[in-house]
Protein backbone atom coordinates (compact mmCIF):
# COMPACT_ATOMS: atom_id res chain seq x y z
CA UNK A 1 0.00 0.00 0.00
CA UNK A 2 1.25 3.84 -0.80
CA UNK A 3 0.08 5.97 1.68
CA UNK A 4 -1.43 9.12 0.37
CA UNK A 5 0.78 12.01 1.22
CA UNK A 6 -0.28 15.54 2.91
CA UNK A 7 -0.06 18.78 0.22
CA UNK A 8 2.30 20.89 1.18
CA UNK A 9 1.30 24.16 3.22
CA UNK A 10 4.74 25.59 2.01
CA UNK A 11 4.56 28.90 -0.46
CA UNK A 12 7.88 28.85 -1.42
CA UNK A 13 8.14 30.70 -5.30
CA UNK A 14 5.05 32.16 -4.92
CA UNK A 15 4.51 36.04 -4.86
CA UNK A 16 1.57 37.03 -2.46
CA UNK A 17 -0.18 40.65 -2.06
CA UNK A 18 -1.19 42.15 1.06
CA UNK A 19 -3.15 44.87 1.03
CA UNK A 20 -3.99 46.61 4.45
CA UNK A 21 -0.91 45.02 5.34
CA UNK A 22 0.19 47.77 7.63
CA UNK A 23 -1.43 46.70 10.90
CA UNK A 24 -3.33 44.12 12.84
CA UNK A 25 -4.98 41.10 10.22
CA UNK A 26 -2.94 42.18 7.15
CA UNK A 27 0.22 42.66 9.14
CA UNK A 28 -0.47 39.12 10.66
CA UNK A 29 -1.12 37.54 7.14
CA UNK A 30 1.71 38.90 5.74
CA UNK A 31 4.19 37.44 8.27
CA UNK A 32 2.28 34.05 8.23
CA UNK A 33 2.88 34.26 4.09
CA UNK A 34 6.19 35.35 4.49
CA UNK A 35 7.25 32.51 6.96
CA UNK A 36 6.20 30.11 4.94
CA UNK A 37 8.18 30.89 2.03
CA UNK A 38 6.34 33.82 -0.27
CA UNK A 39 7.53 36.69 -1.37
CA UNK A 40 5.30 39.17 0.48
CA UNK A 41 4.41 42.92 -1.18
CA UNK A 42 2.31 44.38 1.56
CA UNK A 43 0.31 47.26 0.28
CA UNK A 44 -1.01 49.85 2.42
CA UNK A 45 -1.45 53.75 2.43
CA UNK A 46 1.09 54.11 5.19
CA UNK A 47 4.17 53.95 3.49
CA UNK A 48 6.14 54.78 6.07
CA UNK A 49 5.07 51.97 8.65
CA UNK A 50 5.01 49.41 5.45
CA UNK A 51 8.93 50.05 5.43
CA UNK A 52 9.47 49.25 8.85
CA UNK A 53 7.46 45.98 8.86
CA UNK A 54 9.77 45.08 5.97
CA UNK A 55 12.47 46.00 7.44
CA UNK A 56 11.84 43.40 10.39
CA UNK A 57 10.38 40.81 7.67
CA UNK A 58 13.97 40.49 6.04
CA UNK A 59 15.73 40.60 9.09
CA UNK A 60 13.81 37.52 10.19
CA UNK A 61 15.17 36.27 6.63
CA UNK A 62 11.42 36.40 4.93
CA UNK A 63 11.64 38.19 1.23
CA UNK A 64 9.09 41.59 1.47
CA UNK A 65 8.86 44.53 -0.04
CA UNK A 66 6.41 47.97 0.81
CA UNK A 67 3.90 49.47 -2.04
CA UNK A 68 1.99 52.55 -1.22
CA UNK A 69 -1.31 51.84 -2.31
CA UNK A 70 -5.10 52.96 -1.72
CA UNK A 71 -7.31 50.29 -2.44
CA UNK A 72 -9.99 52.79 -2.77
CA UNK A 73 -8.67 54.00 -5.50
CA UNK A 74 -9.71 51.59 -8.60
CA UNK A 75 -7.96 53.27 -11.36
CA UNK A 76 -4.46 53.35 -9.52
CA UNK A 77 -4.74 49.96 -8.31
CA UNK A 78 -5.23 48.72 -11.56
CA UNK A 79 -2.42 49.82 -13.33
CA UNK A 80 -0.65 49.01 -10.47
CA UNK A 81 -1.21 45.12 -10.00
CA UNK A 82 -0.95 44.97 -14.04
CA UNK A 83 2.74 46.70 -13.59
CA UNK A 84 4.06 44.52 -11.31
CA UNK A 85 1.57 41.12 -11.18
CA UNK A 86 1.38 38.45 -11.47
CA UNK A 87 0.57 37.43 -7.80
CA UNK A 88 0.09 33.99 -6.71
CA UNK A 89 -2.06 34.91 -3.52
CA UNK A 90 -4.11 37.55 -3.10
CA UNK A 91 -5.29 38.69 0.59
CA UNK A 92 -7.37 41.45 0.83
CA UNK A 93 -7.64 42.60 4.40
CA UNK A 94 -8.22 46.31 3.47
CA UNK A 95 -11.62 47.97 4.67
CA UNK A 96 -13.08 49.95 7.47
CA UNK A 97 -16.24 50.58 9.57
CA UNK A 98 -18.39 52.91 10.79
CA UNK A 99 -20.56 51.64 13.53
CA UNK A 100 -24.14 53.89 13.91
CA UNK A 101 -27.65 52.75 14.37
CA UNK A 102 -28.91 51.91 11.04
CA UNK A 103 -31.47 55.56 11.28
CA UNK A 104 -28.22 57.20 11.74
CA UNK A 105 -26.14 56.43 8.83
CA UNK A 106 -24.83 59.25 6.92
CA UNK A 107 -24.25 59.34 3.28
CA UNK A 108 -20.37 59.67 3.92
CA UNK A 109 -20.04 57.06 6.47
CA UNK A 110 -22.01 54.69 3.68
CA UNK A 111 -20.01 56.05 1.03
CA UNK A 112 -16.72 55.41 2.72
CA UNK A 113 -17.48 51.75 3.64
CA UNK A 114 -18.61 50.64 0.29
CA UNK A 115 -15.95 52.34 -1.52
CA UNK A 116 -13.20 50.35 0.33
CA UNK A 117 -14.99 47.11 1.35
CA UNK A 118 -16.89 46.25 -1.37
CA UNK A 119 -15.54 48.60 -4.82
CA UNK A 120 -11.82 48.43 -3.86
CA UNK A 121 -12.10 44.90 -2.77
CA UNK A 122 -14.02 43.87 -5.98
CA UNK A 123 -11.94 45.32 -8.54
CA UNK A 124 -8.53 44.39 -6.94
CA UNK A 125 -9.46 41.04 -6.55
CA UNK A 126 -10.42 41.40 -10.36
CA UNK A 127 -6.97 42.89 -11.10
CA UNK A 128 -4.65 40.33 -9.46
CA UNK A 129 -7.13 37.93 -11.60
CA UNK A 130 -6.29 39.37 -14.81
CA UNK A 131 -2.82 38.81 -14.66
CA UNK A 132 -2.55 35.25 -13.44
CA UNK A 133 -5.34 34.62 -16.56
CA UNK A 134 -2.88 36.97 -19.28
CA UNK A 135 -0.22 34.43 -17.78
CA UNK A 136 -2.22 31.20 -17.55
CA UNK A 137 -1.12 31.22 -14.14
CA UNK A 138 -3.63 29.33 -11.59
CA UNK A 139 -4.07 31.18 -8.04
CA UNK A 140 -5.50 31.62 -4.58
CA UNK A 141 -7.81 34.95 -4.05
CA UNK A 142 -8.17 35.70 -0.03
CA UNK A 143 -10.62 38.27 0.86
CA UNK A 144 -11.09 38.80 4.85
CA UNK A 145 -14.69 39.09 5.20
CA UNK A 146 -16.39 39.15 8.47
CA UNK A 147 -18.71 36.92 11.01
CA UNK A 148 -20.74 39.67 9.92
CA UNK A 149 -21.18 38.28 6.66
CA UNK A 150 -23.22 36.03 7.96
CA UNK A 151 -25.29 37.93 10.73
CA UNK A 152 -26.64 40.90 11.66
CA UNK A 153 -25.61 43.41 14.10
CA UNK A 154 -26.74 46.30 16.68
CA UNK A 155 -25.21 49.39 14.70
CA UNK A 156 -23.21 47.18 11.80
CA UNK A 157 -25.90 47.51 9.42
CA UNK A 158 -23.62 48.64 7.02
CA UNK A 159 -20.77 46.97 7.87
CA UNK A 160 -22.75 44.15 7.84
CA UNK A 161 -24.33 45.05 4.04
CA UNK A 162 -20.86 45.75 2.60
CA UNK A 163 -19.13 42.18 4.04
CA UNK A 164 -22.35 39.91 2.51
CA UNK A 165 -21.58 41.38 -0.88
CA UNK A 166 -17.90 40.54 -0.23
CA UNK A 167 -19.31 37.36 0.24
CA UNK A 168 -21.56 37.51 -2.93
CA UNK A 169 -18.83 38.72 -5.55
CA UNK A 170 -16.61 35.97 -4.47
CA UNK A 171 -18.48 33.45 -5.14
CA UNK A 172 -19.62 34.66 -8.37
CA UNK A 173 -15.61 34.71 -9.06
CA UNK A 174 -14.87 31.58 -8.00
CA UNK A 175 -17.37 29.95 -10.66
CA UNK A 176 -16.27 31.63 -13.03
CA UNK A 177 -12.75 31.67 -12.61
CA UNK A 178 -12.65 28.20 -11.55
CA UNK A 179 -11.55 26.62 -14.96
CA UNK A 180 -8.22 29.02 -14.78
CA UNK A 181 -7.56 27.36 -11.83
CA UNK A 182 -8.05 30.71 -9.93
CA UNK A 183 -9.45 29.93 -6.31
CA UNK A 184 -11.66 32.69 -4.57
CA UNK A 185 -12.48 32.62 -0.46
CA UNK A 186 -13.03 34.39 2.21
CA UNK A 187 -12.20 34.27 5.92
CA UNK A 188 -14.70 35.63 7.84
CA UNK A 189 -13.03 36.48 11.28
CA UNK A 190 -14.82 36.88 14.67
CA UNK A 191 -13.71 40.35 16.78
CA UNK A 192 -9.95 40.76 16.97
CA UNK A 193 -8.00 42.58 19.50
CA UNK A 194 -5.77 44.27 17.38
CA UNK A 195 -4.59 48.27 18.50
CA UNK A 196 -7.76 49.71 16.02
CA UNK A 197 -9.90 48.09 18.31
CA UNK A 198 -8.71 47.77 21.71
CA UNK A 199 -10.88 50.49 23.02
CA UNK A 200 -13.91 48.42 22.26
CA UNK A 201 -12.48 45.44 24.28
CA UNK A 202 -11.63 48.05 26.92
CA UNK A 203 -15.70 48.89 27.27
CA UNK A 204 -16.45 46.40 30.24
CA UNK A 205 -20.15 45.46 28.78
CA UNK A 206 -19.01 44.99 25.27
CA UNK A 207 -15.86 42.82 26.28
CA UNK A 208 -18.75 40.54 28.02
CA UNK A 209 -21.50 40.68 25.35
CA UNK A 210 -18.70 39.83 22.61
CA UNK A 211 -17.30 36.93 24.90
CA UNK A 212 -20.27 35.35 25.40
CA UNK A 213 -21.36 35.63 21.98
CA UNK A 214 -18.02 33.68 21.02
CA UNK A 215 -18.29 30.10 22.17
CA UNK A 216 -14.76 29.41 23.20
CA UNK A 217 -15.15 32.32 25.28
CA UNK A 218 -12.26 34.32 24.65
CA UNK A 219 -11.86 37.07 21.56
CA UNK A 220 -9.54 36.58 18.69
CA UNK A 221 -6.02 37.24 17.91
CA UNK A 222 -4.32 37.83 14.40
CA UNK A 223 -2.41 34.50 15.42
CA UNK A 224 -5.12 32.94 15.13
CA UNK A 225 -5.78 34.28 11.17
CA UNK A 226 -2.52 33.19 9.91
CA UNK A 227 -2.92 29.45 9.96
CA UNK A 228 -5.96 29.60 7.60
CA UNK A 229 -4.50 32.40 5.65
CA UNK A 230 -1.59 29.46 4.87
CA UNK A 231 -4.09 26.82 4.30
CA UNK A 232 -6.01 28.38 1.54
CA UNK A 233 -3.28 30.42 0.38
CA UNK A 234 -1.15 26.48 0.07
CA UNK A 235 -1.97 23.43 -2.20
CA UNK A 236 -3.47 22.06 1.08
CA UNK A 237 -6.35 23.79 -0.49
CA UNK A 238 -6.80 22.79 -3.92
CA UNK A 239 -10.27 21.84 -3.85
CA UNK A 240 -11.47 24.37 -1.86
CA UNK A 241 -13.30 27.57 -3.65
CA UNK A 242 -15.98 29.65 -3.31
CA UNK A 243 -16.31 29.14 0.43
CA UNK A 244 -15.79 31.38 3.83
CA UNK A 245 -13.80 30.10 6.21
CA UNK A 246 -15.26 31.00 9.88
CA UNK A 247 -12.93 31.52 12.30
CA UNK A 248 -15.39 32.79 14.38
CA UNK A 249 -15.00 31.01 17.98
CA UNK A 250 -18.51 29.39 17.19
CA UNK A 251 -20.15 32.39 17.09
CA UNK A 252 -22.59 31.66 13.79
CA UNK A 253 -22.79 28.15 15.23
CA UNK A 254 -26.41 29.18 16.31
């Protein structure tokens, strides 16, 4: 008997983009990519904390490089990816919110969110597609959705509206681009403690309310984003498409 043999979750030869890449989930999927053997361009608008990450990322012998880049803005991105694509791996983990009661959003604060979440995330993930298909290249499209792709939420409604359309385009992507042997996910994380939103942990009622909600009964950490960033990023994942991955602590369980 041959025993069947595990694919490998190593990335080595691969080129990855990171956009959002500066801080918390980004930063944290970077390094995973990077210590597993990509070559990491993280992409962010902060140009100047993008070189310091890097700086650390080579010195811990991982190959990285810093692009200024606004997702938000379609046109630049575009040219861009086409410049200097083809990536292998895509993560998007650029996007925003801006928590109100839904009879309180303002045309800015929905303007803002879609622009980013859904518009920048739609047509970058379409750009990094174009060049793998102009090179017949296959690939692995990440975009970091949200529990909240799945739920609803007190004062998320359109946080909540921009992440299930995240969640619509990329399936729509994934059958179609299935054939090029392009794969398109999501992971839809539960709440993070990253430095954006510590002062939400910090609020005593919401700390509880969000720890009950999450079965294991503890909130996230960006450690715990980077081993399924490597999984569907790796040939571990070769069948897997169209799909969120929940690393949500249980909390769309019920």
């Amino acid at each position: 008997m041959i025993l069947p043999k595990t694919p490998s979750f190593r990335l080595d030869g691969k080129r990855a983009l990171v956009a959002g890449a500066s801080s918390g989930i980004g930063l944290a999927c970077a390094a995973a990519l990077g210590e597993a053997g990509a070559e990491v361009t993280l992409a962010a608008r902060r140009a100047d904390v993008l070189n310091d990450i890097v700086s650390e990322m080579t010195a811990a012998g991982m190959s990285a490089r810093a692009l200024r880049l606004d997702v938000a803005d379609v046109a630049a991105s575009r040219t861009t990816i086409a410049e200097l694509g083809p990536f292998d791996i895509l993560v998007n983990s650029a996007g925003l919110a801006r928590h109100s009661p839904a009879r309180e959003t303002t045309e800015d604060d929905f303007d803002a969110a879609t622009d980013l979440n859904i518009k920048g995330a739609y047509f970058l993930t379409q750009a990094v597609a174009e060049g793998l298909i102009g090179a017949g290249k296959p690939g692995s499209l990440i975009n970091i959705s949200s529990q909240m792709a799945h739920v609803g939420g007190v004062d998320r409604a359109v946080y909540c509206a921009t992440k299930h359309a995240v969640e619509g385009f990329t399936k729509a992507m994934a059958i179609e681009w299935g054939k090029s042997g392009i794969r398109v996910n999501t992971i839809c994380p539960t709440f993070i403690l990253t430095d954006l939103t510590r002062a939400t942990f910090e609020q005593h009622d919401k700390r509880a309310w969000i720890e009950d909600k999450i079965k294991l009964g503890r909130v996230g950490a960006v450690e715990d984003i980077m081993g399924a960033v490597i999984y569907l990023a790796s040939d571990a994942a070769a069948m897997v498409t169209g799909t969120a991955l929940m690393v949500d602590g249980g909390w769309t369980a019920e």
